[in-house]
PDB file of N, CA and C in Angstrom:
ATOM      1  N   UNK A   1       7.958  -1.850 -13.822  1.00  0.00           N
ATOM      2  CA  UNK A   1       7.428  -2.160 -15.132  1.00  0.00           C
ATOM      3  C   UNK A   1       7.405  -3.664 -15.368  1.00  0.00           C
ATOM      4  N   UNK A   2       8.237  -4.604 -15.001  1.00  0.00           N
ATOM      5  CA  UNK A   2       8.668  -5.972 -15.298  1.00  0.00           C
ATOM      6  C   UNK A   2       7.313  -6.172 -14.336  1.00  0.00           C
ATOM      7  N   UNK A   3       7.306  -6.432 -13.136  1.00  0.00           N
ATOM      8  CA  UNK A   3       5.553  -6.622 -12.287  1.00  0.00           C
ATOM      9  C   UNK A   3       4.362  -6.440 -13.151  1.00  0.00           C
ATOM     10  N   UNK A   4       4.453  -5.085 -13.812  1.00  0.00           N
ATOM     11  CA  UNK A   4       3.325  -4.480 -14.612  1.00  0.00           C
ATOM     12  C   UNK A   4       2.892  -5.727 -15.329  1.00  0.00           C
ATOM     13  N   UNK A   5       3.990  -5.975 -16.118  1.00  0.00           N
ATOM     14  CA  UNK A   5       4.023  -6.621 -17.571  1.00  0.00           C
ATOM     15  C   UNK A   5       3.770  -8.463 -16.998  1.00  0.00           C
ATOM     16  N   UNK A   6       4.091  -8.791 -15.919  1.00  0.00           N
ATOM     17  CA  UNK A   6       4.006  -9.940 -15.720  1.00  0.00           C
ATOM     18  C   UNK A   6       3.120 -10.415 -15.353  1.00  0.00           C
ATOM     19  N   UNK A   7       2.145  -9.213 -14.510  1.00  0.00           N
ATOM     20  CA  UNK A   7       0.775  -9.441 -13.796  1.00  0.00           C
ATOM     21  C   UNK A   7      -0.546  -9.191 -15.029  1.00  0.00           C
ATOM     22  N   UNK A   8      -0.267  -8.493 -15.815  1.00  0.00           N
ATOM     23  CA  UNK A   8      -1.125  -8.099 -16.975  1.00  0.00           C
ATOM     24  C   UNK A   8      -0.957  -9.949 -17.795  1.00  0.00           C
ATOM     25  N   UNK A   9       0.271 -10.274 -17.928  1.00  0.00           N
ATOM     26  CA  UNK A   9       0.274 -12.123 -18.791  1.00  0.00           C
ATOM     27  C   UNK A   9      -0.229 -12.622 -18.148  1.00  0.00           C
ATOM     28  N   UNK A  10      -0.567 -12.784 -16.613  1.00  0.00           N
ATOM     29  CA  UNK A  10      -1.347 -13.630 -15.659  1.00  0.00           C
ATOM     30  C   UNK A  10      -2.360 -13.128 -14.986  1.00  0.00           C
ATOM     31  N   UNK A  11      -3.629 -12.257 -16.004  1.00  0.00           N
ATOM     32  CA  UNK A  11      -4.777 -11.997 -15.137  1.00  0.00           C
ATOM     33  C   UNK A  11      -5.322 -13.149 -14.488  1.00  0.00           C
ATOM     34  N   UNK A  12      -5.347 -14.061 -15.281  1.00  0.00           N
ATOM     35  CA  UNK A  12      -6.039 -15.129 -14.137  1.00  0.00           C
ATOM     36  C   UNK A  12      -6.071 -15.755 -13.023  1.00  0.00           C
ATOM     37  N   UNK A  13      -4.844 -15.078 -13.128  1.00  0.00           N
ATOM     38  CA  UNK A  13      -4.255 -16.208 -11.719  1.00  0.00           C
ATOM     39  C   UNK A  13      -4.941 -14.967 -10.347  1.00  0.00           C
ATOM     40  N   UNK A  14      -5.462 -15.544  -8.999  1.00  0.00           N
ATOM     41  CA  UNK A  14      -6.056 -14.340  -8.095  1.00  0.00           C
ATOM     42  C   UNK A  14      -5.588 -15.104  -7.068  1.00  0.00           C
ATOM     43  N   UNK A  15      -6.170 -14.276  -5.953  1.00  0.00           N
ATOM     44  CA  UNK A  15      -5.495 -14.998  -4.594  1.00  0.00           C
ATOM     45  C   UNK A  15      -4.532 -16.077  -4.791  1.00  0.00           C
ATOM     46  N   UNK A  16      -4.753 -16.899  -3.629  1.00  0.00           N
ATOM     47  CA  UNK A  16      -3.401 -17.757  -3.142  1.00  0.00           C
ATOM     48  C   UNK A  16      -2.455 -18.341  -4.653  1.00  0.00           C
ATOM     49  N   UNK A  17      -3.260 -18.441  -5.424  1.00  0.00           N
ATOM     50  CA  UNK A  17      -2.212 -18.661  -6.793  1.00  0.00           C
ATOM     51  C   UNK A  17      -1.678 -18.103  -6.871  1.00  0.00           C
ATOM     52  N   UNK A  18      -2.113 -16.759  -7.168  1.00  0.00           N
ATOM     53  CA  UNK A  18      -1.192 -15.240  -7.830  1.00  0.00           C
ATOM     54  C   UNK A  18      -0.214 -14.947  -6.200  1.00  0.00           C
ATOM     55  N   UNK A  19      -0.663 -15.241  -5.026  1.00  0.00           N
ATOM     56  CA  UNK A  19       0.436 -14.562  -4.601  1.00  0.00           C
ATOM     57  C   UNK A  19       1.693 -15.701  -4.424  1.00  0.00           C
ATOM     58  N   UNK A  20       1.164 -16.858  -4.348  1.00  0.00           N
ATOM     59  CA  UNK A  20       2.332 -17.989  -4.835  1.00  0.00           C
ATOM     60  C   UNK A  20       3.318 -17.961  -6.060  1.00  0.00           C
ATOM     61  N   UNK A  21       2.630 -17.384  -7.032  1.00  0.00           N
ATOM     62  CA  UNK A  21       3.389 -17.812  -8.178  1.00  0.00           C
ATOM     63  C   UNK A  21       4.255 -16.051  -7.904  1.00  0.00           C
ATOM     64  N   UNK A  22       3.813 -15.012  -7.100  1.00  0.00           N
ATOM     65  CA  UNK A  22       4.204 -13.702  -7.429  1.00  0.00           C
ATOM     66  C   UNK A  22       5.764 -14.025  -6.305  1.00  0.00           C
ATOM     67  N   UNK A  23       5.270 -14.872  -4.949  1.00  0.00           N
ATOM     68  CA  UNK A  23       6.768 -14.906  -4.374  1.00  0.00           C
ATOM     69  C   UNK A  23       7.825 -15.915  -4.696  1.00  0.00           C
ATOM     70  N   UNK A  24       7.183 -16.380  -5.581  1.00  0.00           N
ATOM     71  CA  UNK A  24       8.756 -17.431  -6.873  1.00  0.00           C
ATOM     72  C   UNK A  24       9.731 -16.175  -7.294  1.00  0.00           C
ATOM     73  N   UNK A  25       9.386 -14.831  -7.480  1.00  0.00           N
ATOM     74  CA  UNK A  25       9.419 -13.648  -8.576  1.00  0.00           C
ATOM     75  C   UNK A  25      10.867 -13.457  -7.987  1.00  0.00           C
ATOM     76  N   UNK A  26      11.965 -12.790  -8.447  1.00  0.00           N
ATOM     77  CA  UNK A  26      13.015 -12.246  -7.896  1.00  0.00           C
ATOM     78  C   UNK A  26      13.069 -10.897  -6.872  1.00  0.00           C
ATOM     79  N   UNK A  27      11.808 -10.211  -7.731  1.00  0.00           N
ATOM     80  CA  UNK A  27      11.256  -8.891  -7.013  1.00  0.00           C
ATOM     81  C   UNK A  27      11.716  -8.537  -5.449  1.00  0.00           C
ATOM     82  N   UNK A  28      11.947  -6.944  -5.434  1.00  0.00           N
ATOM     83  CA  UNK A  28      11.915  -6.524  -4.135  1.00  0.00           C
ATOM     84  C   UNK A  28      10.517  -6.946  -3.390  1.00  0.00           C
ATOM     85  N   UNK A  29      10.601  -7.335  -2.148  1.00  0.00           N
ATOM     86  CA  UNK A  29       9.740  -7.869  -0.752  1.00  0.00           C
ATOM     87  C   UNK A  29       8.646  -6.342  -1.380  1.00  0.00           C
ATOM     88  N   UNK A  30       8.805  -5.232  -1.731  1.00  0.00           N
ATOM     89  CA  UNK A  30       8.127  -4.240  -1.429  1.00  0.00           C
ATOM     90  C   UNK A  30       7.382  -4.236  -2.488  1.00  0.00           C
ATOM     91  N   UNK A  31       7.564  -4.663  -3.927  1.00  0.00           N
ATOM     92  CA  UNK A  31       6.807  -4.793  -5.060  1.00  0.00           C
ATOM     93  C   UNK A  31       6.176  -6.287  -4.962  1.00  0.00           C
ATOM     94  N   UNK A  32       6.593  -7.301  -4.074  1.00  0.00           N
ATOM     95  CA  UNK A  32       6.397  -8.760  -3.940  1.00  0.00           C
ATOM     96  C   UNK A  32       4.467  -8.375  -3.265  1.00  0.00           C
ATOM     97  N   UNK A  33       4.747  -7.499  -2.068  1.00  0.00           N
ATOM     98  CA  UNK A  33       3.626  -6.938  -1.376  1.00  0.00           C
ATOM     99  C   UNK A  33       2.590  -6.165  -1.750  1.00  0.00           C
ATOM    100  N   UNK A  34       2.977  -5.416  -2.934  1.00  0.00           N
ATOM    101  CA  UNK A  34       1.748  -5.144  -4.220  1.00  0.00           C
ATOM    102  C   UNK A  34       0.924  -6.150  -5.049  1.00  0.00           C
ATOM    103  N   UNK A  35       1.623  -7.277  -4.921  1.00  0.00           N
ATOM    104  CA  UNK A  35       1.246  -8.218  -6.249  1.00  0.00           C
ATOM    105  C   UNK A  35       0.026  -8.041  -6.371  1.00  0.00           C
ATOM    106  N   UNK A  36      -0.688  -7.937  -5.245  1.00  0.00           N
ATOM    107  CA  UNK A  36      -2.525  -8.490  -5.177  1.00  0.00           C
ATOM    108  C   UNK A  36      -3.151  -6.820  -5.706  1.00  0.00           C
ATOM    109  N   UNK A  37      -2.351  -6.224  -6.326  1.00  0.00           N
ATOM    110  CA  UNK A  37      -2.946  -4.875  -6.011  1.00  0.00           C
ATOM    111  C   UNK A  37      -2.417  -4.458  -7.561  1.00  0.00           C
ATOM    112  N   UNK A  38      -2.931  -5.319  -8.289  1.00  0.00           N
ATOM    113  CA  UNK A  38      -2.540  -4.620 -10.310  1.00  0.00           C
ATOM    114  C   UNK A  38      -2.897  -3.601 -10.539  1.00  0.00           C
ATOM    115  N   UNK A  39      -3.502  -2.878 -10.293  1.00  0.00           N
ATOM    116  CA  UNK A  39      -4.051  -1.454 -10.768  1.00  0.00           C
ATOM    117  C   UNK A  39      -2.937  -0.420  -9.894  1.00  0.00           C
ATOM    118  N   UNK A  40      -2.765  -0.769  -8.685  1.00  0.00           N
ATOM    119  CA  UNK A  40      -1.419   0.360  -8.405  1.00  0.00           C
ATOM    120  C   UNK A  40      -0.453  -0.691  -8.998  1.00  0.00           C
ATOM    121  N   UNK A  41       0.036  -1.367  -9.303  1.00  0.00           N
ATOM    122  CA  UNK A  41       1.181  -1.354  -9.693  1.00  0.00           C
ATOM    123  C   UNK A  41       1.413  -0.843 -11.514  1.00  0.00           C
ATOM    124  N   UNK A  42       0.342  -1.034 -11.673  1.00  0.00           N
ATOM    125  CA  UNK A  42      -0.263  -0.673 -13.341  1.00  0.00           C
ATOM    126  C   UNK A  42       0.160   0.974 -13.597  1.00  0.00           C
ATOM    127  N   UNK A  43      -0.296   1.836 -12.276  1.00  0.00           N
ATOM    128  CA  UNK A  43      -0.626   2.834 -12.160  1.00  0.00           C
ATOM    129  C   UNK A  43       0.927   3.715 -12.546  1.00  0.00           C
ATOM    130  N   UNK A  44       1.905   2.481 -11.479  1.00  0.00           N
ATOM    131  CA  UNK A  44       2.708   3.101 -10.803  1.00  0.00           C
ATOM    132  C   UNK A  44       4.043   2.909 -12.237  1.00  0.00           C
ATOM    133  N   UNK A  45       3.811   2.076 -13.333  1.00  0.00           N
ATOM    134  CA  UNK A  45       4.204   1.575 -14.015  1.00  0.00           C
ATOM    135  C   UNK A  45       4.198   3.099 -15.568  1.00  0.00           C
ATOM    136  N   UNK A  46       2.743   2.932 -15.452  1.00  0.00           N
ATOM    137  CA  UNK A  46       2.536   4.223 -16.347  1.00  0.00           C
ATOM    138  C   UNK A  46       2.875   5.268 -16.384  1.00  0.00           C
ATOM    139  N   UNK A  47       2.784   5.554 -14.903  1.00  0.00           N
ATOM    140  CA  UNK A  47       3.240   7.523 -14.509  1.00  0.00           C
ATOM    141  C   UNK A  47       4.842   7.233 -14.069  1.00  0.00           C
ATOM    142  N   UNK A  48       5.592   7.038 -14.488  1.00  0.00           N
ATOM    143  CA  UNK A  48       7.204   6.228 -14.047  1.00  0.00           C
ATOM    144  C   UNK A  48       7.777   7.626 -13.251  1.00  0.00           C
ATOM    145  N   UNK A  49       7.370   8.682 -13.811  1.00  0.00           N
ATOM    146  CA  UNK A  49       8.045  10.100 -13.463  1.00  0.00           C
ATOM    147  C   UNK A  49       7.740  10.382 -11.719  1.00  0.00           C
ATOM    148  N   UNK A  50       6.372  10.272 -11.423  1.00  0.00           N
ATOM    149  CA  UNK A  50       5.660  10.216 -10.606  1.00  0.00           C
ATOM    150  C   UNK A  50       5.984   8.924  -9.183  1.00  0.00           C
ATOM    151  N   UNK A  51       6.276   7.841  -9.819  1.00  0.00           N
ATOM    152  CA  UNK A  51       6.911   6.871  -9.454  1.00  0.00           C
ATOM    153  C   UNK A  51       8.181   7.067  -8.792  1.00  0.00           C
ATOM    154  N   UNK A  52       9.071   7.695  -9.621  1.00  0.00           N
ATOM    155  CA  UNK A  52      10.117   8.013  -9.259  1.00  0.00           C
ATOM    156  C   UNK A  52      10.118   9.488  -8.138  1.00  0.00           C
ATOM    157  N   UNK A  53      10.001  10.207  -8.228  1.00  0.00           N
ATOM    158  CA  UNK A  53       9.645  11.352  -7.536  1.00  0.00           C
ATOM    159  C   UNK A  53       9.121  10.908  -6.148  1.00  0.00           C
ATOM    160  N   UNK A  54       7.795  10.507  -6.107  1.00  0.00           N
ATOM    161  CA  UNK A  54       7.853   9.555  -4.683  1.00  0.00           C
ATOM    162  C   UNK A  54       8.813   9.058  -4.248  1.00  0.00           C
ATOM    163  N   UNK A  55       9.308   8.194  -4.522  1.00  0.00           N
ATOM    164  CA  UNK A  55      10.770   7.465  -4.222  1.00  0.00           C
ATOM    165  C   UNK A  55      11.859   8.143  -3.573  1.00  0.00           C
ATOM    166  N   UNK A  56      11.902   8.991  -4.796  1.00  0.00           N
ATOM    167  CA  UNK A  56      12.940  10.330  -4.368  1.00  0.00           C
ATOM    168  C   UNK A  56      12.707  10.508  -2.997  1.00  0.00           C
ATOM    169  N   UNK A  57      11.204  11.283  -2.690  1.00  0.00           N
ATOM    170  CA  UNK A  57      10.819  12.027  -1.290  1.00  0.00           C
ATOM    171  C   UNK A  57      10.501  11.014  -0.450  1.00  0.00           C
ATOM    172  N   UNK A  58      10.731   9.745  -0.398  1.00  0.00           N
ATOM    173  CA  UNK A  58      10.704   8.767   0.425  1.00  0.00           C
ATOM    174  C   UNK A  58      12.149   9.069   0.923  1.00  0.00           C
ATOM    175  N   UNK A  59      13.022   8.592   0.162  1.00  0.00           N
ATOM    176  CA  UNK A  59      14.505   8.712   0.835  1.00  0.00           C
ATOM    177  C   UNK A  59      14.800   9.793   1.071  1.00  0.00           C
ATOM    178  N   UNK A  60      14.350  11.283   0.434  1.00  0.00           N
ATOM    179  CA  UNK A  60      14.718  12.780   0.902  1.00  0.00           C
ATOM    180  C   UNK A  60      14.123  13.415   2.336  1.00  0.00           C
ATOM    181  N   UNK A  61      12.854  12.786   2.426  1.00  0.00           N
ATOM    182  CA  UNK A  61      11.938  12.825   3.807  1.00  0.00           C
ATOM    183  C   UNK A  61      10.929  12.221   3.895  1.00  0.00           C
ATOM    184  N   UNK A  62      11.592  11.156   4.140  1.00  0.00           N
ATOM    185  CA  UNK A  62      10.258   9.780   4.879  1.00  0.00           C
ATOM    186  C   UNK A  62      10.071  10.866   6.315  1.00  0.00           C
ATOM    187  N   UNK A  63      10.351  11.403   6.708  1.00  0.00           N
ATOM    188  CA  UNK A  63       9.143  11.805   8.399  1.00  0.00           C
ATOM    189  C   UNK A  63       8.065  12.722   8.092  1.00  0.00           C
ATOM    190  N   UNK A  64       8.102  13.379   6.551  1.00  0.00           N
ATOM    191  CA  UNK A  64       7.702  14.353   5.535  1.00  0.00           C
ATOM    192  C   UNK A  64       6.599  13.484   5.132  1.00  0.00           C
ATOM    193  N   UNK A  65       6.748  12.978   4.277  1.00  0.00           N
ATOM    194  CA  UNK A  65       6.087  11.262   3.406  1.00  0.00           C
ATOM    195  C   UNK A  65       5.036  11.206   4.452  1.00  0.00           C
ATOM    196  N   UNK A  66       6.215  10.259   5.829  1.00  0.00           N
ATOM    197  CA  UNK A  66       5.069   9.817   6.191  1.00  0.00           C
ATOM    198  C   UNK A  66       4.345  10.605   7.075  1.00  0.00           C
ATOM    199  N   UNK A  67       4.350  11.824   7.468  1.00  0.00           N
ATOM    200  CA  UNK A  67       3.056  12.648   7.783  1.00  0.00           C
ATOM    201  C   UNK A  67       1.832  12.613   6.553  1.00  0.00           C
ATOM    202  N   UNK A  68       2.388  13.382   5.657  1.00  0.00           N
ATOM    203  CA  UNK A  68       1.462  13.577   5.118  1.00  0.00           C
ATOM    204  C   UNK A  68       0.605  12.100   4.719  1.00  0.00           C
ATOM    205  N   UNK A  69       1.164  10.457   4.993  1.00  0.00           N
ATOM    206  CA  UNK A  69       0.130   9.831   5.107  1.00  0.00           C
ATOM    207  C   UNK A  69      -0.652   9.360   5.881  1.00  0.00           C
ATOM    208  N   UNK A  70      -0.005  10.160   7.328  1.00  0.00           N
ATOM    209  CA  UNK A  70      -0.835  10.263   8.233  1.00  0.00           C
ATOM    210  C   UNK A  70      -2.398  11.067   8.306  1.00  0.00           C
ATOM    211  N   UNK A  71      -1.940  12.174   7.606  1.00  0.00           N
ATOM    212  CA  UNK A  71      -2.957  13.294   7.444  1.00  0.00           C
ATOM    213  C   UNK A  71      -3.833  12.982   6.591  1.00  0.00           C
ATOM    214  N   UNK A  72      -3.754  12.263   5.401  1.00  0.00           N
ATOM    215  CA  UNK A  72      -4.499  12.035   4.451  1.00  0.00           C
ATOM    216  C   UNK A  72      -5.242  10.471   4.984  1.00  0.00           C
ATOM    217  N   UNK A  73      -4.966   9.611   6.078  1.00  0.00           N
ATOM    218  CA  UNK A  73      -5.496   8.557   6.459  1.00  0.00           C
ATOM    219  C   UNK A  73      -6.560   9.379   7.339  1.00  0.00           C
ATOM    220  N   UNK A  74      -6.034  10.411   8.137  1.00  0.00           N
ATOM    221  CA  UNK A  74      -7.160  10.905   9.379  1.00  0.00           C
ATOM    222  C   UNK A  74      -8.221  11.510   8.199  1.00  0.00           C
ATOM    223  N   UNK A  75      -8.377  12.301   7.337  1.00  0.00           N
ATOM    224  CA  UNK A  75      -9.007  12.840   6.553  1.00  0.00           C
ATOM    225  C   UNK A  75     -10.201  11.659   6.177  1.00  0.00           C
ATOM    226  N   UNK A  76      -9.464  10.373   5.438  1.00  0.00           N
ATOM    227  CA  UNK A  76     -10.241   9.291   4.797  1.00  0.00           C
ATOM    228  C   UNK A  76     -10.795   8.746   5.949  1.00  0.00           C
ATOM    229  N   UNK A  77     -10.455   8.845   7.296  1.00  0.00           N
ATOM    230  CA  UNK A  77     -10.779   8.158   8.595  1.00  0.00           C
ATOM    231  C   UNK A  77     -12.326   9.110   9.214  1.00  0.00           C
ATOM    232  N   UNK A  78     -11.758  10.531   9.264  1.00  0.00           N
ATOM    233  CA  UNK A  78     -12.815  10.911   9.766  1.00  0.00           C
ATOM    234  C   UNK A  78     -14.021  11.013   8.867  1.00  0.00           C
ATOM    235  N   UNK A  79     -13.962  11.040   7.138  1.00  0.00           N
ATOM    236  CA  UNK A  79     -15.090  10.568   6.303  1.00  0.00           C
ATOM    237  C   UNK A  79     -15.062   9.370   6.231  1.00  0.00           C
ATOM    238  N   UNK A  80     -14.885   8.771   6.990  1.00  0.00           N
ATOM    239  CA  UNK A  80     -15.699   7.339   6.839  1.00  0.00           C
ATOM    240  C   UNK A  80     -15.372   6.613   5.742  1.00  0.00           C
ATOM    241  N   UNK A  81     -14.223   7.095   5.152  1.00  0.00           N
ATOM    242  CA  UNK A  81     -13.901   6.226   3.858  1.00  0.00           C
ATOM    243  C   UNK A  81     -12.513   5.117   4.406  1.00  0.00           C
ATOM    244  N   UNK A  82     -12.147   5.485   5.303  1.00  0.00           N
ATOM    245  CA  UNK A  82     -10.722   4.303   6.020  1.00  0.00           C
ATOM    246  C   UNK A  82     -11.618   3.830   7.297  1.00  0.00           C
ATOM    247  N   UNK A  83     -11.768   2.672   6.538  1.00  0.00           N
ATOM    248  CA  UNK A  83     -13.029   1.913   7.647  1.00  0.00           C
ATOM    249  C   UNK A  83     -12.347   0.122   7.358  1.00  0.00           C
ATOM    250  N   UNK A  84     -12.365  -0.611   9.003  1.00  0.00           N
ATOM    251  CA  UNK A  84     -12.439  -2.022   8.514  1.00  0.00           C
ATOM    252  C   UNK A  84     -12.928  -2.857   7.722  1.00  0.00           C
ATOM    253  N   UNK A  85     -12.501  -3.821   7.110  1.00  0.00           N
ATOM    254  CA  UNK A  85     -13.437  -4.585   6.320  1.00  0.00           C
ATOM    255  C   UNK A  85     -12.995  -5.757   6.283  1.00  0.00           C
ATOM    256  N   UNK A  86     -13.727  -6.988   5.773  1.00  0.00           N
ATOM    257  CA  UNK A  86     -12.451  -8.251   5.799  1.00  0.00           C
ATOM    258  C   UNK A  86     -11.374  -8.119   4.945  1.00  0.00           C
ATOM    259  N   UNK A  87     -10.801  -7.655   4.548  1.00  0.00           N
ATOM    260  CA  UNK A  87      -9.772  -7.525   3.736  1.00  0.00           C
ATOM    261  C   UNK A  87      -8.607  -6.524   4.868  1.00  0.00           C
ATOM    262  N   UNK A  88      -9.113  -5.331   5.740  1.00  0.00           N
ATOM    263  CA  UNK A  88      -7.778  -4.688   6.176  1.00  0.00           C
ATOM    264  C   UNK A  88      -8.570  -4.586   7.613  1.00  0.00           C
ATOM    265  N   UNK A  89      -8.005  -4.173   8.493  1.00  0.00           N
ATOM    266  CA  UNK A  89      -8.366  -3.549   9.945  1.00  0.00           C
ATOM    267  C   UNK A  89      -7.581  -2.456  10.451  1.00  0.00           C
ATOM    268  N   UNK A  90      -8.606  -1.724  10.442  1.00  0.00           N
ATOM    269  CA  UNK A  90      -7.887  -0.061  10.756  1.00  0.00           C
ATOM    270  C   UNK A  90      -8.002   0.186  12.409  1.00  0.00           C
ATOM    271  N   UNK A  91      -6.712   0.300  12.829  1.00  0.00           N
ATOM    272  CA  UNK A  91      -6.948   0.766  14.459  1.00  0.00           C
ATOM    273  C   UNK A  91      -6.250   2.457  14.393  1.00  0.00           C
ATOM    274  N   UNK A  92      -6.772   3.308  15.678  1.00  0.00           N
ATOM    275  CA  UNK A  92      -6.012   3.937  15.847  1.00  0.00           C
ATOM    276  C   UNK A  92      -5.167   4.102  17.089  1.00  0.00           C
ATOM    277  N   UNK A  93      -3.868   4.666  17.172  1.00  0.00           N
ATOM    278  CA  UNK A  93      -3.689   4.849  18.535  1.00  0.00           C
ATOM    279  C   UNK A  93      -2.649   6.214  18.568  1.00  0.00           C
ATOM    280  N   UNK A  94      -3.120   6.363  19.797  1.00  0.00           N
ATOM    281  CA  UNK A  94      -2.861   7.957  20.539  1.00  0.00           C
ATOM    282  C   UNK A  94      -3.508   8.429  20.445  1.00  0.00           C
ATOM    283  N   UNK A  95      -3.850   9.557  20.750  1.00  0.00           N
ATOM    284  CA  UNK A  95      -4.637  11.234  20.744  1.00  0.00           C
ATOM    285  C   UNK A  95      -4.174  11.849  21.379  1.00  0.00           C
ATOM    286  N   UNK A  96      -5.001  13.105  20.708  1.00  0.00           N
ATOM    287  CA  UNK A  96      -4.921  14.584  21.039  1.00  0.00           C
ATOM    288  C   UNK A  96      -4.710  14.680  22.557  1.00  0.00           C
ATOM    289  N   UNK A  97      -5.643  13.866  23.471  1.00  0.00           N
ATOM    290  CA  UNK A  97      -5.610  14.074  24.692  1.00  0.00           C
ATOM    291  C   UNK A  97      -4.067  13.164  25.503  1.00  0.00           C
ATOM    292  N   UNK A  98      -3.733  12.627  24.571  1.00  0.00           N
ATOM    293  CA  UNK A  98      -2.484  11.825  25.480  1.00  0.00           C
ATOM    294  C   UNK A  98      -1.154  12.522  25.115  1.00  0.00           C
ATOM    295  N   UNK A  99      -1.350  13.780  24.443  1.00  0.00           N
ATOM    296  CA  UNK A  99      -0.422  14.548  23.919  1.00  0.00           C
ATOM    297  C   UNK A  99       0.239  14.080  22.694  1.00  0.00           C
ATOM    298  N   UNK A 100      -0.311  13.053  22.215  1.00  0.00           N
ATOM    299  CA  UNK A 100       0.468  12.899  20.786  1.00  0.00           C
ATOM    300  C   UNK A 100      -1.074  12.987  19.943  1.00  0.00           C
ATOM    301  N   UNK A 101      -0.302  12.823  18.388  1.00  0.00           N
ATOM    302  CA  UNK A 101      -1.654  12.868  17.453  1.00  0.00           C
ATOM    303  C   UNK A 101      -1.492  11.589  16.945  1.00  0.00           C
ATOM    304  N   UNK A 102      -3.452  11.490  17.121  1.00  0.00           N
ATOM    305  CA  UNK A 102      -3.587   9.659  16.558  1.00  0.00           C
ATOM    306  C   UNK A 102      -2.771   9.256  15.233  1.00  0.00           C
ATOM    307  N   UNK A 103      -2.493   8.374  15.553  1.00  0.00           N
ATOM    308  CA  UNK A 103      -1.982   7.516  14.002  1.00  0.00           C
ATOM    309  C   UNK A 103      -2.959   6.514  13.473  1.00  0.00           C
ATOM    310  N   UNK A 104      -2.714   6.542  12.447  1.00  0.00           N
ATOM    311  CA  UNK A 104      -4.042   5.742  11.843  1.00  0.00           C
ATOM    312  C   UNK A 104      -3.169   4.666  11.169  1.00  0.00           C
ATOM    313  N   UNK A 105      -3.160   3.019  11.480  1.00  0.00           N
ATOM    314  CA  UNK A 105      -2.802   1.923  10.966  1.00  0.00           C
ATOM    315  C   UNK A 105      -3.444   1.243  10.643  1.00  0.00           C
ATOM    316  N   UNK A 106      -3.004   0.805   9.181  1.00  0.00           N
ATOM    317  CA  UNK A 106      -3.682  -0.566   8.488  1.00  0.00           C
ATOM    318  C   UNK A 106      -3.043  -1.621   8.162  1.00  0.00           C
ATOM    319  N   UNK A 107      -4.073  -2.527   8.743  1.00  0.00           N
ATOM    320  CA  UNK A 107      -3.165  -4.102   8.821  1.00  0.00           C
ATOM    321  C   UNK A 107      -3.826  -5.090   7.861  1.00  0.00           C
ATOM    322  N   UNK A 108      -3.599  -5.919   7.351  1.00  0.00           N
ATOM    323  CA  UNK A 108      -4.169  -7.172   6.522  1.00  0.00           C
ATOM    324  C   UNK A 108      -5.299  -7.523   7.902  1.00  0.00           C
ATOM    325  N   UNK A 109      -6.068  -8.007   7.531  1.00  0.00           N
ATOM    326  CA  UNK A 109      -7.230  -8.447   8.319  1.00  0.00           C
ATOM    327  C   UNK A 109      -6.828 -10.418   8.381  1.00  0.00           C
ATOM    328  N   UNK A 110      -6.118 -10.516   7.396  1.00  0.00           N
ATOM    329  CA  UNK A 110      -5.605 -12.343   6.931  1.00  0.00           C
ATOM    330  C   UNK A 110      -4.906 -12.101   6.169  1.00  0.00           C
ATOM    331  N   UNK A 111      -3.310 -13.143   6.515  1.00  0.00           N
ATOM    332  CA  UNK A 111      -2.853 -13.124   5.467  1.00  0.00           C
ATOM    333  C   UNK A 111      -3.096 -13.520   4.327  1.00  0.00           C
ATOM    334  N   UNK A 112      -2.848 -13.065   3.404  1.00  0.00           N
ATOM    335  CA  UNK A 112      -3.344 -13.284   1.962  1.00  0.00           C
ATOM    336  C   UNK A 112      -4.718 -12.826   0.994  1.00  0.00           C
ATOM    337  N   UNK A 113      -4.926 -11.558   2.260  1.00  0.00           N
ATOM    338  CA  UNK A 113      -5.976 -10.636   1.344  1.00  0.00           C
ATOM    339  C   UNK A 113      -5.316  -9.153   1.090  1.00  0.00           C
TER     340      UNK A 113
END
């Protein structure tokens, strides 16, 4: 909520400003790494219940978690909606045929987008 409220007083500030002035912040590294991204943190601010509950099933079963964001990346991957762009670069690696199932990773394309 404190992110929410701090990024909403400083719409103006965008790139290299906003993420300068966001790693002055005391913030966890993990909310520090949202900064550029106000609408989830907005999001994540509003639905607090929802917020929390994730959280929960992060620490109750991250191998849980993170399947299912595996599954939901191959989904957005095979429609064509988890695609490179200058902003991220999506690789995959493994397959079906090497006996594991692909993983789908996204990386910053540059730092500071």
């Amino acid at each position: 909520m404190q992110a929410d409220r701090w990024l909403k007083a400083r719409k103006t500030l965008k790139g290299d400003a906003l993420k300068k002035e966001v790693e002055k912040q005391s913030w966890d590294d993990s909310v520090k790494a949202l900064g550029s991204t106000a609408d989830v943190i907005s999001m994540m601010s509003d639905k607090i219940d929802w917020t929390k509950n994730l959280g929960d099933a992060v620490l109750a079963q991250q191998p849980d978690v993170m399947d299912a964001i595996q599954r939901l990346r191959s989904k957005a991957y095979d429609s064509k909606k988890l695609v490179t762009t200058k902003q991220q670069k999506v690789s995959v690696r493994g397959s079906p045929e090497d006996g594991a199932s692909a993983a789908r990773r996204c990386k910053r394309a540059a730092p500071g987008t």
